[in-house]
C-alpha atoms as a PDB file:
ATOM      1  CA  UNK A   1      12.668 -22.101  19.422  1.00  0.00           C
ATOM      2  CA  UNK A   2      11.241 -24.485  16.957  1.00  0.00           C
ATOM      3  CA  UNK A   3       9.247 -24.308  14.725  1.00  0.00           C
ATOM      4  CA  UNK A   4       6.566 -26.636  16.502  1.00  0.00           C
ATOM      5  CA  UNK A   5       6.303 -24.341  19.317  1.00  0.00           C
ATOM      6  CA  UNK A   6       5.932 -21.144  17.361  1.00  0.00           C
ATOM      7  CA  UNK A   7       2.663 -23.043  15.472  1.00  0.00           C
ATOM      8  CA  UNK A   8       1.743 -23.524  19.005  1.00  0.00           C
ATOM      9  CA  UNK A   9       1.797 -20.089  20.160  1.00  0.00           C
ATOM     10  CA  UNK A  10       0.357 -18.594  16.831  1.00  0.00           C
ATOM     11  CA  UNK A  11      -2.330 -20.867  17.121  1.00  0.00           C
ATOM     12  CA  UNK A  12      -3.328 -20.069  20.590  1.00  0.00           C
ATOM     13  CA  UNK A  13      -2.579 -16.356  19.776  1.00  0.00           C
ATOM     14  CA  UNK A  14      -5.382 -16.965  17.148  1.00  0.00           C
ATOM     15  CA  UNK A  15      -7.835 -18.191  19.678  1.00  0.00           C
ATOM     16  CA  UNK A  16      -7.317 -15.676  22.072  1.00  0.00           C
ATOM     17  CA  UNK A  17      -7.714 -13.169  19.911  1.00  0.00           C
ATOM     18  CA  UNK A  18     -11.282 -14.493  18.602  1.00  0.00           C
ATOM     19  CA  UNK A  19     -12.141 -14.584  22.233  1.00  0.00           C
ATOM     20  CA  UNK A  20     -11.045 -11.087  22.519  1.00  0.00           C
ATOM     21  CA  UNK A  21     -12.680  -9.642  19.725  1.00  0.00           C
ATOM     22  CA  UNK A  22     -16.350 -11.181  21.016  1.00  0.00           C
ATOM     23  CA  UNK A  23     -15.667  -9.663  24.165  1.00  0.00           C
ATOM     24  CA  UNK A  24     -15.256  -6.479  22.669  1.00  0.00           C
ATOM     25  CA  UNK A  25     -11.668  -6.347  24.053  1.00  0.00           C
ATOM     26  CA  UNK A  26      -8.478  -5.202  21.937  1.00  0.00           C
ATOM     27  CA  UNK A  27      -6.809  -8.000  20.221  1.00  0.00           C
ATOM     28  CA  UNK A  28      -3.378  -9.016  21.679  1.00  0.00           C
ATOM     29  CA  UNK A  29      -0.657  -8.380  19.023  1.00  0.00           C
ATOM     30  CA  UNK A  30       2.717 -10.350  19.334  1.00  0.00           C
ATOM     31  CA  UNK A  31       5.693  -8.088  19.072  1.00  0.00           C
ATOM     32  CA  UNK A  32       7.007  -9.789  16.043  1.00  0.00           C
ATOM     33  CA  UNK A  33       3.624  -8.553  14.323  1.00  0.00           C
ATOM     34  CA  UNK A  34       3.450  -5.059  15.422  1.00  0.00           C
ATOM     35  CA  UNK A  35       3.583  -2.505  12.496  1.00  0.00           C
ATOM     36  CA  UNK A  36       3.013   0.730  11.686  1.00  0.00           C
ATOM     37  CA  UNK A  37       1.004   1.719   8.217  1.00  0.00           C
ATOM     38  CA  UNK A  38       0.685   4.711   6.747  1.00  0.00           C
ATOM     39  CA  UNK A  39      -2.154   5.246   3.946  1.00  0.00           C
ATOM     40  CA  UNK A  40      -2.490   7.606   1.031  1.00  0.00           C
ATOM     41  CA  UNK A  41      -5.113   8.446  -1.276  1.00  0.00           C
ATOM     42  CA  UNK A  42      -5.065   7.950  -4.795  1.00  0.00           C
ATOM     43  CA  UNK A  43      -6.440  10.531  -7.452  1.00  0.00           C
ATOM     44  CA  UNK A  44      -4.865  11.152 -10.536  1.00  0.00           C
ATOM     45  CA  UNK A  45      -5.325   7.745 -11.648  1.00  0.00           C
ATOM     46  CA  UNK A  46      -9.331   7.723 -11.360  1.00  0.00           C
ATOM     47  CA  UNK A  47      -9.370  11.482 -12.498  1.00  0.00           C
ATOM     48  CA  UNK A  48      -7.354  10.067 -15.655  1.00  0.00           C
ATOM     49  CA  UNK A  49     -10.063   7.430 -16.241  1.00  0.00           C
ATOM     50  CA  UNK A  50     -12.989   9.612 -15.559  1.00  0.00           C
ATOM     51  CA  UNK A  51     -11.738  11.707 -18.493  1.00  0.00           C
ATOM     52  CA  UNK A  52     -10.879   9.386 -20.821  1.00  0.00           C
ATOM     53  CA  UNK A  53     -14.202   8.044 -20.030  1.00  0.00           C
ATOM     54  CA  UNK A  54     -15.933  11.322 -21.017  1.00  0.00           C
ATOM     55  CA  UNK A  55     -13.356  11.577 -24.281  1.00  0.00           C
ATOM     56  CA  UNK A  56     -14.516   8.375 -25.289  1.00  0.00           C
ATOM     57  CA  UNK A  57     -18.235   8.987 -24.784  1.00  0.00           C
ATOM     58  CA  UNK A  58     -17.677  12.792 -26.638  1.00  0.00           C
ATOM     59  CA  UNK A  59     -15.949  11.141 -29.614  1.00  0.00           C
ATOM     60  CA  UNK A  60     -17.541   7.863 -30.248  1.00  0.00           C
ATOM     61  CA  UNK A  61     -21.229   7.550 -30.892  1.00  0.00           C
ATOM     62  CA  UNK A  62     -22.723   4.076 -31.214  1.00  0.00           C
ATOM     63  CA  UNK A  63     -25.106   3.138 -33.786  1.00  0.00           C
ATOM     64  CA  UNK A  64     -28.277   0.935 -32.820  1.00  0.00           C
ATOM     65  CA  UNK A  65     -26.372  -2.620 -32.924  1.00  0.00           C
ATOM     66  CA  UNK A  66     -23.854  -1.057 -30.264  1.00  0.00           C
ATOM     67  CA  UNK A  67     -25.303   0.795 -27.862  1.00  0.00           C
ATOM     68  CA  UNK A  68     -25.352  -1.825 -25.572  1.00  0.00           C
ATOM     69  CA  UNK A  69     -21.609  -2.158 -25.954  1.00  0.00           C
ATOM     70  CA  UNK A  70     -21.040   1.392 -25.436  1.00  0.00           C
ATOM     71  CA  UNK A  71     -22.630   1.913 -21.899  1.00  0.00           C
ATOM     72  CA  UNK A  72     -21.142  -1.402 -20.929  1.00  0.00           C
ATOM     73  CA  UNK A  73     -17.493   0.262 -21.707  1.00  0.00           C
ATOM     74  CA  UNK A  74     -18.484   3.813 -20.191  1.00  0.00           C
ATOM     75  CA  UNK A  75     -19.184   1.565 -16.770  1.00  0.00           C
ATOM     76  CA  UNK A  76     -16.427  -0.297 -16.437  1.00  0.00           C
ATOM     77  CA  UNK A  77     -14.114   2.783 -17.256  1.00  0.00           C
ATOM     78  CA  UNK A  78     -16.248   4.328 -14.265  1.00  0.00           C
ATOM     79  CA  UNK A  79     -16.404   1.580 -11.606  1.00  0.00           C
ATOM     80  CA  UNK A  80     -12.443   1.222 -12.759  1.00  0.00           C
ATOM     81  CA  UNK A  81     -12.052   4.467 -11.169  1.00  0.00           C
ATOM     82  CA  UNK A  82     -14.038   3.989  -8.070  1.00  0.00           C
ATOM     83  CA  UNK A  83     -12.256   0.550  -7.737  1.00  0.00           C
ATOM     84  CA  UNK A  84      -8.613   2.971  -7.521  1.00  0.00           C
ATOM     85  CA  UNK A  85     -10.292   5.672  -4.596  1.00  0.00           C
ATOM     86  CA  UNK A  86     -11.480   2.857  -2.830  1.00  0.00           C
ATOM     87  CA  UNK A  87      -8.170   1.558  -2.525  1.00  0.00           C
ATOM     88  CA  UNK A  88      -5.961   3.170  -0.973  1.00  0.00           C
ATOM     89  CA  UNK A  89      -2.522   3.076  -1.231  1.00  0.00           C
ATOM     90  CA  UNK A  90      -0.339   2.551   1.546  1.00  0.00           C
ATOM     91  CA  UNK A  91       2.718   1.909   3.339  1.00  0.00           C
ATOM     92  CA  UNK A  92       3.637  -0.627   6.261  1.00  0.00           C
ATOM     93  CA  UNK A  93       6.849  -0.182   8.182  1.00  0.00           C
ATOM     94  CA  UNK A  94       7.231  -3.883  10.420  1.00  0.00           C
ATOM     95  CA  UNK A  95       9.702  -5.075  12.495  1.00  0.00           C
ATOM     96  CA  UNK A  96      12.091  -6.805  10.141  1.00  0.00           C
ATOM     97  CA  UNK A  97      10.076  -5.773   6.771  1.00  0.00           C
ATOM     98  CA  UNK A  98       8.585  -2.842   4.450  1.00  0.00           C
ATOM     99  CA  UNK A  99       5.349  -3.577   2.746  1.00  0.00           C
ATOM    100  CA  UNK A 100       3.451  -1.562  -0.103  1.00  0.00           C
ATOM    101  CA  UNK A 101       0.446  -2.380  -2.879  1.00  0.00           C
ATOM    102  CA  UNK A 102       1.804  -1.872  -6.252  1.00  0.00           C
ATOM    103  CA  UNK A 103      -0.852  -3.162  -9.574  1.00  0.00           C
ATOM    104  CA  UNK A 104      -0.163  -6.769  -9.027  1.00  0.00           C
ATOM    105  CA  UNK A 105      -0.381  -6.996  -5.304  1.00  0.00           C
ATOM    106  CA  UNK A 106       1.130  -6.540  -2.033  1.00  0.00           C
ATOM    107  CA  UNK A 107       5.215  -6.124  -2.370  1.00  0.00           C
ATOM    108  CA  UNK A 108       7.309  -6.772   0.920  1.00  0.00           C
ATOM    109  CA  UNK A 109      11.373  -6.497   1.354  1.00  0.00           C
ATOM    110  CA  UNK A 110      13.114  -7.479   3.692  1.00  0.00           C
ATOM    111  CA  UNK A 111      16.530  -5.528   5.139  1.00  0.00           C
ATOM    112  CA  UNK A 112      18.923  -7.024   3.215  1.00  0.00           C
ATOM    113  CA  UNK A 113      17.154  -5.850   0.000  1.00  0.00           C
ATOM    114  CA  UNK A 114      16.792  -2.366   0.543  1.00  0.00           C
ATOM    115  CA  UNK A 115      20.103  -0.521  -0.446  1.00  0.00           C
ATOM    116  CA  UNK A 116      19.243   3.302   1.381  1.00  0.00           C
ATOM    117  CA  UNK A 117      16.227   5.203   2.210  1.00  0.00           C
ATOM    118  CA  UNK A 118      15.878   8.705   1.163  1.00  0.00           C
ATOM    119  CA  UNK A 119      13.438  11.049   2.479  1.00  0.00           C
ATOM    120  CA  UNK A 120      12.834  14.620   1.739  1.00  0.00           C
ATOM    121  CA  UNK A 121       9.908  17.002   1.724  1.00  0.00           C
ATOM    122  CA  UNK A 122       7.132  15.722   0.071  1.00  0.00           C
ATOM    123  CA  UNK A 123       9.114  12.406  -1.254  1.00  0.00           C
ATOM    124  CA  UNK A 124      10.247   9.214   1.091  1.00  0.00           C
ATOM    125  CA  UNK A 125      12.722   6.927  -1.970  1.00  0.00           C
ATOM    126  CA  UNK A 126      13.563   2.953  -1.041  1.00  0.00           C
ATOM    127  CA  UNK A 127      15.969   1.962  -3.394  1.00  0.00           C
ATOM    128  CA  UNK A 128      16.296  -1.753  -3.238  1.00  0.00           C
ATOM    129  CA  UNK A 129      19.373  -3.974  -4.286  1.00  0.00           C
ATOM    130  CA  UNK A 130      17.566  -5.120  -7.103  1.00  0.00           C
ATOM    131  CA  UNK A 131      14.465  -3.503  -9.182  1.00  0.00           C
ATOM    132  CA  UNK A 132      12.809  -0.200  -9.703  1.00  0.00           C
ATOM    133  CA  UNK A 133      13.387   2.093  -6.551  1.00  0.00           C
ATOM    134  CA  UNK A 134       9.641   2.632  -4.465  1.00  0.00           C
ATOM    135  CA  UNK A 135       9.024   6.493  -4.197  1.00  0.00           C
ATOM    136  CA  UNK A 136       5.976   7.608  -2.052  1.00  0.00           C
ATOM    137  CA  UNK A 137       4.793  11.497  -2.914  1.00  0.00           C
ATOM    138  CA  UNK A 138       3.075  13.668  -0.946  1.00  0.00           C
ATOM    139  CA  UNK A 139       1.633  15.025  -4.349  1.00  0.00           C
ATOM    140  CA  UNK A 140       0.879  12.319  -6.247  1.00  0.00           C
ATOM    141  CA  UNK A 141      -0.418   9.695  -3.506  1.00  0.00           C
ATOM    142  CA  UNK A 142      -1.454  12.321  -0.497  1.00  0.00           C
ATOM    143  CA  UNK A 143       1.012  10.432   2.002  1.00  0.00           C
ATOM    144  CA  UNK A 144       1.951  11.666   5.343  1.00  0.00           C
ATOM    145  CA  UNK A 145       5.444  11.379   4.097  1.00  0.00           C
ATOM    146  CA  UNK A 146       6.895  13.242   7.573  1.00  0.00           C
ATOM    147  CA  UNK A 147       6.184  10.568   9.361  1.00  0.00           C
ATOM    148  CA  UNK A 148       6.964   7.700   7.096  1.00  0.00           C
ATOM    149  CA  UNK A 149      10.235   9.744   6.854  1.00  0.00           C
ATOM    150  CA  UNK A 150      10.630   9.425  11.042  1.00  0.00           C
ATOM    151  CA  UNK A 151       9.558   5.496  10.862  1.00  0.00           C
ATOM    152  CA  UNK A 152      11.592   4.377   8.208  1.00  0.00           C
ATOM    153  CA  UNK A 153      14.807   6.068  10.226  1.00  0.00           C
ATOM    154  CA  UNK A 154      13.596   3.868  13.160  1.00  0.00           C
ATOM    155  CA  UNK A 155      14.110   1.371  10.533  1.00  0.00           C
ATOM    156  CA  UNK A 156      16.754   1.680   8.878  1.00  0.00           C
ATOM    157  CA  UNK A 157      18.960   2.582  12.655  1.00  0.00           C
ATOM    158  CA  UNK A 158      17.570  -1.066  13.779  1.00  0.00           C
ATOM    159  CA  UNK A 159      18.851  -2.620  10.724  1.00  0.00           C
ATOM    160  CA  UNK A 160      21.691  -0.750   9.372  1.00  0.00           C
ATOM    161  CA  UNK A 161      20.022  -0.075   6.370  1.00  0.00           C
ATOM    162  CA  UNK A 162      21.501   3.500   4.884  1.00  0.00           C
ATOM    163  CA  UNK A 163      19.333   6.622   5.487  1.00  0.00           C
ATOM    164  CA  UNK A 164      19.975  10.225   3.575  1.00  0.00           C
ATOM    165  CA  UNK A 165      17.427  13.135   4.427  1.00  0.00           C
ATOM    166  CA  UNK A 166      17.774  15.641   2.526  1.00  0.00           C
END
């Protein structure tokens, strides 16, 4: 198909869907956008700021030209760590890709990056051609790591991408 045509079909995908969604009707999905995703819950990283936030208000006490200064820190520390419960980590397992949020935004890779998929109790490990391997815990990240475990085999059959369970 060209290119031309697939603009076309987006677009009127687009439309339909706004028309949908007024209606109250589900959206229609194209089948090259239809993913699955799979979200954690982060909480060692805001319970880590919450207590370096209460170290840092224990140890350091401002004197009257500061104080100002200090409860500006102590609030950032704190709205830091609502910023990381309120979002959530996750996973999204696509057609042709696999998609996660690391600190500087969303990561995707494609089949031909990932070398093998690993998935065990607790842990599901992409290691990728290239770059530090993703792990998603049960323990540190609260994912449903069972069934990102049966998804990415889904995936990795349909693309011949290596999978080990251990």
């Amino acid at each position: 198909m060209s290119r031309s045509w697939e603009r076309k079909v987006r677009n009127n995908m687009k439309q339909l869907n706004k028309q949908r969604k007024k209606q109250g009707i589900q959206a229609v999905v194209p089948s090259s956008e239809r993913s699955d995703t799979f979200k954690g819950r982060s909480y060692i990283g805001p319970i880590l700021l919450v207590l370096v936030t209460a170290m840092y208000s224990l140890f350091v006490r401002p004197d009257s030209t500061q104080t100002t200064m200090y409860w500006v820190t102590i609030g950032c520390y704190l709205f830091l760590a609502l910023l990381f419960v309120l979002r959530r980590p996750y996973i999204k397992v696509g057609t042709d890709y696999v998609q996660t949020r690391k600190f500087s935004g969303d990561r995707r890779l494609k089949p031909e990056d990932i070398k093998s998929i690993t998935a065990q109790e607790g842990y599901v490990v992409i290691e990728r051609v290239r770059g530090s391997n993703w792990v998603f815990s049960r323990i540190m990240n609260r994912y449903p790591t069972i069934e990102i475990g049966e998804r990415l085999k889904q995936f990795s059959n349909q693309h011949g991408v290596q999978f080990n369970e251990k």
